[in-house]
C-alpha atoms as a PDB file:
ATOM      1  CA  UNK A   1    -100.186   9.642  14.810  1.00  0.00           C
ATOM      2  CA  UNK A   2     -99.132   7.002  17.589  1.00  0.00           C
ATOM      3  CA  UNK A   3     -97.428   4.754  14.498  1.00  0.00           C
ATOM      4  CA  UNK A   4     -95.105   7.911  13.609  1.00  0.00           C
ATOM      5  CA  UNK A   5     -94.661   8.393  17.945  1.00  0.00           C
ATOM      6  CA  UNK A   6     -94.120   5.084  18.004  1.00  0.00           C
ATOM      7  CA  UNK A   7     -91.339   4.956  14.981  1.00  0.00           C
ATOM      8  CA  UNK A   8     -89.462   8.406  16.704  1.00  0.00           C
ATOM      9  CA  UNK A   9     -88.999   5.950  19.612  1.00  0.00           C
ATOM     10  CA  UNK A  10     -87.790   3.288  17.941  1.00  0.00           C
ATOM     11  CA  UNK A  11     -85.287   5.539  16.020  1.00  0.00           C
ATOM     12  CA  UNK A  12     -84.699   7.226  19.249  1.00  0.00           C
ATOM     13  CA  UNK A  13     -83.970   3.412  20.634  1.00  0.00           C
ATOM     14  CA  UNK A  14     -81.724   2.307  17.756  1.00  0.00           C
ATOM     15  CA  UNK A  15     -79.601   5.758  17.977  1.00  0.00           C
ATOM     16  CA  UNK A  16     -78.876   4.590  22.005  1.00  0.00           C
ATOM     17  CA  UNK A  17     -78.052   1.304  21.413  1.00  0.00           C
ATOM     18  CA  UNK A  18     -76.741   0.803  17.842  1.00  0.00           C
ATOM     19  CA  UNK A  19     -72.222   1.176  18.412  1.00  0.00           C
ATOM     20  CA  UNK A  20     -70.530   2.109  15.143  1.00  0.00           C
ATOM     21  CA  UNK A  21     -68.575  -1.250  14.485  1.00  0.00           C
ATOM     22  CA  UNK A  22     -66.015  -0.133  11.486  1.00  0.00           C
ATOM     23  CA  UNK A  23     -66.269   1.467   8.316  1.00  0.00           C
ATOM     24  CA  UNK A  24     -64.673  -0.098   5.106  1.00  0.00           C
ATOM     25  CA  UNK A  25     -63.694   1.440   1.870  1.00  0.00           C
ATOM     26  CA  UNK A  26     -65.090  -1.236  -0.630  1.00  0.00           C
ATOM     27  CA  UNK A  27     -64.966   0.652  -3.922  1.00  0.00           C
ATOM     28  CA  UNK A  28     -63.953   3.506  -5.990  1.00  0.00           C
ATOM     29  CA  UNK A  29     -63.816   4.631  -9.440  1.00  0.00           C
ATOM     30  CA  UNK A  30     -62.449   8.040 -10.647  1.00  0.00           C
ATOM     31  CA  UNK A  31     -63.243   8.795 -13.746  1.00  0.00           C
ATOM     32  CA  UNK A  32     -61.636  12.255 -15.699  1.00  0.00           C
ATOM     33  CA  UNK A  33     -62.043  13.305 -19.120  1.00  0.00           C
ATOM     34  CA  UNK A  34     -58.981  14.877 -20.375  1.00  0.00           C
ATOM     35  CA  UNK A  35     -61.220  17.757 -21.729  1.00  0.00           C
ATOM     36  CA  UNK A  36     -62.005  18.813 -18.018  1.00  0.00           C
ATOM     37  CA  UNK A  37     -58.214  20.454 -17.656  1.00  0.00           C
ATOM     38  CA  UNK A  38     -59.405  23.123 -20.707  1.00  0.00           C
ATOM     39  CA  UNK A  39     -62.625  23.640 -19.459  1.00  0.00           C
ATOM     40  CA  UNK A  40     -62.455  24.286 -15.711  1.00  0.00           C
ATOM     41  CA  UNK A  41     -59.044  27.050 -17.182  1.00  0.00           C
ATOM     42  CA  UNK A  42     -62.086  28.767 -19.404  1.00  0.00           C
ATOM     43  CA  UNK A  43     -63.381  31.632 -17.340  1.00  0.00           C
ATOM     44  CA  UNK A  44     -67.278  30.872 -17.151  1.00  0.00           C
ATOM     45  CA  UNK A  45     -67.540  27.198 -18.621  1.00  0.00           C
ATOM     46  CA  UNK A  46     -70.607  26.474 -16.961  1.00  0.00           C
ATOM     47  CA  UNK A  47     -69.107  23.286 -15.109  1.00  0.00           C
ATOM     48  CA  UNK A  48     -71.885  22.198 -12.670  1.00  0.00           C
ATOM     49  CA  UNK A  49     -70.649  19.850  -9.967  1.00  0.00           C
ATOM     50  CA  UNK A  50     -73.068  17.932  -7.746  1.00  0.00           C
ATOM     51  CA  UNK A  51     -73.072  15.217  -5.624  1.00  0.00           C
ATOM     52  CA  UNK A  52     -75.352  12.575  -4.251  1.00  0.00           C
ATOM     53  CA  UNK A  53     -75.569   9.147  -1.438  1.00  0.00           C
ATOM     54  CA  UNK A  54     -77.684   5.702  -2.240  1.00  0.00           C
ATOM     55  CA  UNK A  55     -77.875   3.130   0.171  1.00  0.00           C
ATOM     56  CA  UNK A  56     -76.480   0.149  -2.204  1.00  0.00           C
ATOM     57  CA  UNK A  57     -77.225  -2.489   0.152  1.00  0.00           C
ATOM     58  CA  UNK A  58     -79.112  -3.123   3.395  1.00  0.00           C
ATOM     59  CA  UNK A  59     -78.910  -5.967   6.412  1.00  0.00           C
ATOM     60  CA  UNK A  60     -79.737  -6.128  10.047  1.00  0.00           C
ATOM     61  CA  UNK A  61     -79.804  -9.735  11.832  1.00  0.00           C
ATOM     62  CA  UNK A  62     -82.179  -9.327  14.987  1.00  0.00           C
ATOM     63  CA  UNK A  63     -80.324 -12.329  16.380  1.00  0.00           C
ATOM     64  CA  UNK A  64     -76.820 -10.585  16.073  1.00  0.00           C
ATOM     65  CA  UNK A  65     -77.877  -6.847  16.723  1.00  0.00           C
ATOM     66  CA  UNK A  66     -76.076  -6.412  12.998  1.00  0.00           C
ATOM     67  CA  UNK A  67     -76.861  -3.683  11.214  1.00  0.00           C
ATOM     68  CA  UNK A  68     -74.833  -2.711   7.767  1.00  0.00           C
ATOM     69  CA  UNK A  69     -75.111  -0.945   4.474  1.00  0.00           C
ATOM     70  CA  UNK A  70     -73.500   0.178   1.496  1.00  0.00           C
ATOM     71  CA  UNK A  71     -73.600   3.694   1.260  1.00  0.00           C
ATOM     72  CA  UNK A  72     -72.231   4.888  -2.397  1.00  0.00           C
ATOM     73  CA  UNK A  73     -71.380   8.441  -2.909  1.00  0.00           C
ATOM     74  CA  UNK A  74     -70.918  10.103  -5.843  1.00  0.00           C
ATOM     75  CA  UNK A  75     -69.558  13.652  -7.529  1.00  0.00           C
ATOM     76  CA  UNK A  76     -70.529  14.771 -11.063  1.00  0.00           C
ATOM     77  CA  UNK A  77     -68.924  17.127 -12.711  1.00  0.00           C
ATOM     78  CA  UNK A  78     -70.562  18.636 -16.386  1.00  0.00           C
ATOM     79  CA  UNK A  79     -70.682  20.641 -18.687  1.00  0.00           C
ATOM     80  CA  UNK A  80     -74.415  20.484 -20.545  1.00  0.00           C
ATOM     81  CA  UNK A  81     -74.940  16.899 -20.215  1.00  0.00           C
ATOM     82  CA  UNK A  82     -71.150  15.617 -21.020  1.00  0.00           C
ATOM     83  CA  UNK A  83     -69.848  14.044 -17.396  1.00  0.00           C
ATOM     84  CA  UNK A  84     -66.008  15.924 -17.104  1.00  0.00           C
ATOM     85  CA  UNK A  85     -65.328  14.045 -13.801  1.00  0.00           C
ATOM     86  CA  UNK A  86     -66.836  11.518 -11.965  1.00  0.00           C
ATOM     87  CA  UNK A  87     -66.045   9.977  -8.739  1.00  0.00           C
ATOM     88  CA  UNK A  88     -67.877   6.807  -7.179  1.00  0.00           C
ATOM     89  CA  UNK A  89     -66.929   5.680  -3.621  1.00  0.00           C
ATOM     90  CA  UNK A  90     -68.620   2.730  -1.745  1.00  0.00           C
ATOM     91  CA  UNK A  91     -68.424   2.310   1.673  1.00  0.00           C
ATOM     92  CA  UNK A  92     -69.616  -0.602   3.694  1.00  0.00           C
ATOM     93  CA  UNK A  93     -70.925   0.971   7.151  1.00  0.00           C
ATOM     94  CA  UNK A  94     -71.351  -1.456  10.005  1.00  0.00           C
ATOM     95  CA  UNK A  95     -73.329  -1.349  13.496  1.00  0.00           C
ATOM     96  CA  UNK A  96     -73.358  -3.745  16.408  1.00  0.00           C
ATOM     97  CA  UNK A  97     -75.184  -4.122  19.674  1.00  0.00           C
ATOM     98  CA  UNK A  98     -78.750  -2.672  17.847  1.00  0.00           C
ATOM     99  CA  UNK A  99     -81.747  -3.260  19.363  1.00  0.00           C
ATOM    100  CA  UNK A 100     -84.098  -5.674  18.259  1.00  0.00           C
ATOM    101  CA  UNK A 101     -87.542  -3.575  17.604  1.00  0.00           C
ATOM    102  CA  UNK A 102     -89.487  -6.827  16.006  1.00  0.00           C
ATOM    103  CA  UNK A 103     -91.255  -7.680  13.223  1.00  0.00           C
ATOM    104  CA  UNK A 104     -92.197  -5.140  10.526  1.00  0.00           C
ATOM    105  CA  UNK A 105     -89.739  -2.608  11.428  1.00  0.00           C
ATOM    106  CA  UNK A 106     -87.260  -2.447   8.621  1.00  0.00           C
ATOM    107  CA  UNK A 107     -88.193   0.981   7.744  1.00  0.00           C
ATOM    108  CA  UNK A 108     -86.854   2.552  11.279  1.00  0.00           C
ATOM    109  CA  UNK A 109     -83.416   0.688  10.388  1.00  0.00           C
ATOM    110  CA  UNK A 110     -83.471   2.133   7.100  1.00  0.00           C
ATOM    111  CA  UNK A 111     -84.166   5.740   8.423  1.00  0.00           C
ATOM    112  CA  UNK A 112     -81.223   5.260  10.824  1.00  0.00           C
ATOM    113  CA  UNK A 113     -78.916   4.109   8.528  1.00  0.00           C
ATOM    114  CA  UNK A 114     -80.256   7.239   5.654  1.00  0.00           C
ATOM    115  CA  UNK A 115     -79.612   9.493   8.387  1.00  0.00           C
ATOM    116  CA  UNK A 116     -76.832   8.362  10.776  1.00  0.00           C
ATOM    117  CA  UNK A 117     -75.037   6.536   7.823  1.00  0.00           C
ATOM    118  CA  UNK A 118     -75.298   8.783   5.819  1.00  0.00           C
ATOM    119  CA  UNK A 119     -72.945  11.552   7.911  1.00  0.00           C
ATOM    120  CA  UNK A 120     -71.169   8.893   9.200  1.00  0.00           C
ATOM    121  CA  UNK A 121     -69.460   8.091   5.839  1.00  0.00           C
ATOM    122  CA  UNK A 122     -69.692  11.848   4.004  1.00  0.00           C
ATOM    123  CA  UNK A 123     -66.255  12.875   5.762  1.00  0.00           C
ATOM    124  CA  UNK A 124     -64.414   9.916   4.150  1.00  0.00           C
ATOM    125  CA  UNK A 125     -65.848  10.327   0.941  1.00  0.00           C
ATOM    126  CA  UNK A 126     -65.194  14.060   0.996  1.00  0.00           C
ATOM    127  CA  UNK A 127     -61.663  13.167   1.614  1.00  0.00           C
ATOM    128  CA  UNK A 128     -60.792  10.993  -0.724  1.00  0.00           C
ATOM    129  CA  UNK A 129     -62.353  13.112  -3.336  1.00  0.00           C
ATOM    130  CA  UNK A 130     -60.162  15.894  -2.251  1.00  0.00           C
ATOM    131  CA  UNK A 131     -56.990  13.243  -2.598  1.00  0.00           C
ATOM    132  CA  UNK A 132     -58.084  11.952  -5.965  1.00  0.00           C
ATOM    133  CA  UNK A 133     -59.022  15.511  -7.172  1.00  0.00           C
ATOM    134  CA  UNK A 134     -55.228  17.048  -6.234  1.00  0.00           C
ATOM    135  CA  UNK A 135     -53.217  14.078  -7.750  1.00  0.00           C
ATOM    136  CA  UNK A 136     -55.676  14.315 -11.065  1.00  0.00           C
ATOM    137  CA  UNK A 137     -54.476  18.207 -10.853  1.00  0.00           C
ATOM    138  CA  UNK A 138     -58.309  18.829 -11.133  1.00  0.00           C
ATOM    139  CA  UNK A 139     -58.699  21.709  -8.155  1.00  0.00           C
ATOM    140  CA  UNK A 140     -62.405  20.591  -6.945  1.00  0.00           C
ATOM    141  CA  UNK A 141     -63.912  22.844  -5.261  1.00  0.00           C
ATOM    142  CA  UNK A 142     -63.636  21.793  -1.190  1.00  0.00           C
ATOM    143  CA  UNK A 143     -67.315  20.008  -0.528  1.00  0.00           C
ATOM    144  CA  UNK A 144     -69.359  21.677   1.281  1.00  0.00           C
ATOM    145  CA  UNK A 145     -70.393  20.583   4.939  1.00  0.00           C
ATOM    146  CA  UNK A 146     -73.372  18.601   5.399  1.00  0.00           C
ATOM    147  CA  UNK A 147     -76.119  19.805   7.221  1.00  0.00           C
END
């Protein structure tokens, strides 16, 4: 029980110290199959959209209170298993001034940057969807709010 205390502190730590530094748009790919027009005009299609984050890549430097990832983001769109739309986004998200908790603590970083990352980044993906989705004519549904 005092290990999980002990990580809530050092989350707790890294939320006061860590300052957002910048985040960078470092890749996207929009993908439409010309089918998805005539399907999402059929009443009932049975499009599913869903969407989804991965941390792509991971660094902190202890000596540089550094702290980045890659956070990729993407929206599905099908019908059965045949992907009608597909948009990837990768965003570089990058910290300074983060504590240094020592040795063995990568998993507290990682927890910070799942969480913190995570809705730091969502707005920017959720608008570039909506951009790419109105110049591909493809009227996605407005994403829903995360919570």
């Amino acid at each position: 029980m005092s290990e999980i205390k002990s990580n809530v502190e050092a989350y707790n730590d890294i939320v006061e110290s860590a300052e957002l530094a910048e985040i960078v748009l470092t890749d996207c790919v929009f993908n439409i199959d010309p089918s998805y027009h005539k399907e999402k005009g059929d009443k009932n299609t049975g499009l599913k959209n869903s969407f989804h984050c991965t941390i792509v890549d991971f660094y902190f430097s202890n000596e540089k209170g550094f702290l980045s990832a890659e956070m990729n983001w993407v929206l599905t769109i099908k019908k059965g298993n045949k992907h009608l739309l597909k948009c990837s986004v990768t965003y570089a998200i990058m910290y300074s001034d983060v504590i240094d908790l020592g040795d063995g603590r990568v998993e507290v970083y990682e927890a910070f940057i799942n969480r913190v990352g995570k809705f730091a980044t969502y707005p920017y993906f959720r608008s570039i969807t909506s951009h790419l989705g109105n110049e591909a004519r493809a009227g996605i549904p407005i994403m829903p709010i995360l919570k």
